[in-house]
Protein backbone atom coordinates (compact mmCIF):
# COMPACT_ATOMS: atom_id res chain seq x y z
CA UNK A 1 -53.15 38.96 16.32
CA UNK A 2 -54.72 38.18 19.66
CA UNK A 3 -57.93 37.81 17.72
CA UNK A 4 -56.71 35.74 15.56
CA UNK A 5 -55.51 33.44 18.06
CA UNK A 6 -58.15 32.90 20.18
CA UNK A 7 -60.04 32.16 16.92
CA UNK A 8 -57.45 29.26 16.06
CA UNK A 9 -57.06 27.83 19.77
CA UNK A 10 -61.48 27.74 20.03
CA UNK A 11 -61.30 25.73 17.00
CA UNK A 12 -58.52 23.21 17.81
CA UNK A 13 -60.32 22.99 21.17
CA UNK A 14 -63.60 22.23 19.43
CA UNK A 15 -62.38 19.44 16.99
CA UNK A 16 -60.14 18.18 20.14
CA UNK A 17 -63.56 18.09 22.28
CA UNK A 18 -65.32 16.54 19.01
CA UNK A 19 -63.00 13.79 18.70
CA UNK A 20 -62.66 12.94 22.32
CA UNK A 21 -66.29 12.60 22.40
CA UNK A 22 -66.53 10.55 19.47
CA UNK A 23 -64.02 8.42 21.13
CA UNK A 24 -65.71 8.25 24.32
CA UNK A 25 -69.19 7.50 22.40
CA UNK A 26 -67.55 4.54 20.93
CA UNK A 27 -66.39 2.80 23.57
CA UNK A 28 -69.64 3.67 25.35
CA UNK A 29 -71.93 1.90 22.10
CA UNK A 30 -69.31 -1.25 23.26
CA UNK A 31 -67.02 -0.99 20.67
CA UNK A 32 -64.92 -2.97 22.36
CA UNK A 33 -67.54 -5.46 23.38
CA UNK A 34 -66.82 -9.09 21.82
CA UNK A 35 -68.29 -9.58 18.49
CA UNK A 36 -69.88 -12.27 16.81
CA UNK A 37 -67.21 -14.94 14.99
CA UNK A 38 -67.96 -14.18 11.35
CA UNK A 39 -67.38 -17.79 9.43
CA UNK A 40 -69.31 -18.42 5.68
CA UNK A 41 -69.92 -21.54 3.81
CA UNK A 42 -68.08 -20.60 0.07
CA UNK A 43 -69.25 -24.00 -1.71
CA UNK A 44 -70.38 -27.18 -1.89
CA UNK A 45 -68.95 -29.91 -4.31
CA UNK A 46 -71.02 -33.18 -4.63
CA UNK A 47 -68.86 -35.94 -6.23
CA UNK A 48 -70.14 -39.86 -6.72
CA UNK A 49 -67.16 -42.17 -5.93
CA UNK A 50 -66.65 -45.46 -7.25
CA UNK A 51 -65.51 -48.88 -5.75
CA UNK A 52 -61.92 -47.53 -5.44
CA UNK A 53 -62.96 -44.58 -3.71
CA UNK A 54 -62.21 -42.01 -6.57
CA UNK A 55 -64.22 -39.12 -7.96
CA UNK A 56 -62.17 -38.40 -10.87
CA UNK A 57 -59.17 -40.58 -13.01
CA UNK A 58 -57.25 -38.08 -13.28
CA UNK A 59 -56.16 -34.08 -11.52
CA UNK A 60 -57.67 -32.42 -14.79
CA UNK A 61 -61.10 -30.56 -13.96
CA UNK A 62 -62.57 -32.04 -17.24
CA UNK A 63 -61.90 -35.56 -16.43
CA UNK A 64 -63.34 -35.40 -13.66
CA UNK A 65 -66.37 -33.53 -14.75
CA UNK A 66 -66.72 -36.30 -17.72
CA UNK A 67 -65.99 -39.18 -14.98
CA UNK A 68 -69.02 -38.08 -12.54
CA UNK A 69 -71.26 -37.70 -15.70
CA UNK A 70 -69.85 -41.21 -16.37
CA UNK A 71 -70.57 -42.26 -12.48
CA UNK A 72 -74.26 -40.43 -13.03
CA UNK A 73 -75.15 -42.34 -15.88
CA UNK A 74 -74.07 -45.79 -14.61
CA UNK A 75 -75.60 -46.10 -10.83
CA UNK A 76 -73.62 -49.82 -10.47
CA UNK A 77 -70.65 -48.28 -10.41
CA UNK A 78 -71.21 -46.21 -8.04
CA UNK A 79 -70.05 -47.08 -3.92
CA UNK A 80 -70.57 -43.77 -2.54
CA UNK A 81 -70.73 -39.97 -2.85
CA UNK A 82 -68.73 -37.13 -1.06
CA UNK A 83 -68.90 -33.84 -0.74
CA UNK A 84 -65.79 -30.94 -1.21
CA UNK A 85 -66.56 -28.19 1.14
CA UNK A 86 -65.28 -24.60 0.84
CA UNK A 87 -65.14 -22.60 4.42
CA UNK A 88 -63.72 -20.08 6.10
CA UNK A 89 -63.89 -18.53 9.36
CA UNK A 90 -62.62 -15.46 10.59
CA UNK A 91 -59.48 -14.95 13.77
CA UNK A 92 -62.49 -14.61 16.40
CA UNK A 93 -63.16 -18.15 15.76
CA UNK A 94 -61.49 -19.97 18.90
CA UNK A 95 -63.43 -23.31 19.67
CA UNK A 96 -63.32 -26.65 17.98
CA UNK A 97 -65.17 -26.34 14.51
CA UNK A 98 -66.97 -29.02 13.24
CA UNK A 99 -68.66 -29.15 9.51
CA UNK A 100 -72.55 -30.97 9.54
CA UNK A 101 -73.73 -32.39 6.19
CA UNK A 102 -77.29 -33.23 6.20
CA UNK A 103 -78.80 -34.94 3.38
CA UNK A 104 -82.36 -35.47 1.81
CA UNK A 105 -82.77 -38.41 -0.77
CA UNK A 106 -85.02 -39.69 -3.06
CA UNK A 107 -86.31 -43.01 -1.47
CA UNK A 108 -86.24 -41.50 2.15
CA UNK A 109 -87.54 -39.01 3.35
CA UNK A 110 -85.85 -38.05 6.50
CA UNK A 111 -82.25 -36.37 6.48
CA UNK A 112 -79.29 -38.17 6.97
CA UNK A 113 -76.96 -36.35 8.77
CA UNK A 114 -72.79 -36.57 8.68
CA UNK A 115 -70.34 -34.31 11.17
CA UNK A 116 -66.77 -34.48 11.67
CA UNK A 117 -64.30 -31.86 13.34
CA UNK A 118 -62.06 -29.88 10.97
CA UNK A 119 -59.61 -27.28 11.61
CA UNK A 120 -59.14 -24.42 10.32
CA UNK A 121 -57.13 -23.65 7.29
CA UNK A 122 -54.43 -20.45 6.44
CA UNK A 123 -56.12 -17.26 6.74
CA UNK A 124 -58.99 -19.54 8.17
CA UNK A 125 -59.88 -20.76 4.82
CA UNK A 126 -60.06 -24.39 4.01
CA UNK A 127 -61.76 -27.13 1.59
CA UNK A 128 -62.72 -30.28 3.88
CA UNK A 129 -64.29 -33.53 2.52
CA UNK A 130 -67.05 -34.93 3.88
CA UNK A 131 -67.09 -38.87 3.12
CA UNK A 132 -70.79 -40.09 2.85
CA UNK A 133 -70.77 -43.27 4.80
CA UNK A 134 -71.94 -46.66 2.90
CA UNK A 135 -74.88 -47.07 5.61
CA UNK A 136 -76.57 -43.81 4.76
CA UNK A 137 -75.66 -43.81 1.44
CA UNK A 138 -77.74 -47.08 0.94
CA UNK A 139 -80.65 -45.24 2.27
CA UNK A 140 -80.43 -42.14 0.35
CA UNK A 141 -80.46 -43.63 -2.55
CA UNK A 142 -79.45 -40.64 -5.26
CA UNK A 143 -79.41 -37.45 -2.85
CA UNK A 144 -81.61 -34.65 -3.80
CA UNK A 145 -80.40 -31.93 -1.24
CA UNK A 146 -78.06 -31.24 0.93
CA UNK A 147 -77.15 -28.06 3.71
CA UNK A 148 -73.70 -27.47 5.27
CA UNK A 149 -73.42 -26.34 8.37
CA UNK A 150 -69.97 -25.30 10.50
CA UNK A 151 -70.58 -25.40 14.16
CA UNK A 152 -67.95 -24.16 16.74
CA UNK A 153 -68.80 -25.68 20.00
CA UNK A 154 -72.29 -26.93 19.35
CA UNK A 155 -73.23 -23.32 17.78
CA UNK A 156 -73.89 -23.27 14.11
CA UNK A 157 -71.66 -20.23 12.72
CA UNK A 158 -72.65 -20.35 8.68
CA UNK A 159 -74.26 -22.73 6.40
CA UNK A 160 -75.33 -23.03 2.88
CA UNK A 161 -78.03 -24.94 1.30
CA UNK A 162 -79.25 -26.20 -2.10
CA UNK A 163 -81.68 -25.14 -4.00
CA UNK A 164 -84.21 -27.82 -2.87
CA UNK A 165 -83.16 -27.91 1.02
């Protein structure tokens, strides 16, 4: 019984020891050290507007898919173009955010750049729209890529990109 004993208190002292030192090992890789703010760009939604400043007629998805076909076809009716972004960021995210469009287009050839603050949505996940300016737009002419950046205090956190960026 004595045996038998000793045999059971070595091994709870063992896996006692074992976790204290994994413990101990964890806070000493810096476990609790501050980690990076993990934020993602979800998507990117371009969307020609007309002179009234819609993108679509109507809420239905397939109006407004037949609407910027419409808007694609006919370049005098379009007045602008804007961009839906899908973000999120995670609860380590403390600063001001800001999202940064930057645009390439077909008659020039440097980027054209937009950036306005947002804030961050429930569960830090949020759909901002990034109005295209009438200035720039004139220059672009018909955009051919585009990158999305969110920023948090000058810091870019995620971004996403087209194909052709």
């Amino acid at each position: 019984m004595k045996r038998l004993l000793s045999v059971v208190l070595s091994g709870l002292l063992s896996g006692l020891a074992c976790c204290l030192a994994c413990c101990l090992g964890a806070d000493a890789l810096g476990a609790d050290a501050p980690q990076a703010a993990e934020a993602r760009v979800l998507k990117v939604l371009p969307h020609w507007v007309d002179h009234q400043g819609r993108h679509a007629l109507s809420p239905s998805l397939y109006e407004r898919d037949a609407y910027q076909a419409m808007l694609r076809d006919h370049p005098e009716k379009r007045a602008g173009l804007q961009y839906e972004v899908l973000w999120k960021a995670s609860g380590r995210v403390s600063g001001p955010l800001s999202l940064r469009l930057e645009l390439k287009g077909a008659t020039s050839g440097l980027p054209e750049m937009v950036e306005m603050p947002v804030k961050r949505g429930l569960f830090g996940r949020r759909w901002s729209r990034v109005v295209v300016p009438a200035d720039p737009f004139s220059r672009l002419g018909t955009a051919t890529a585009w990158k999305a950046t969110l920023i948090e205090a000058g810091k870019p956190l995620a971004s996403s990109q087209s194909f052709l960026w």
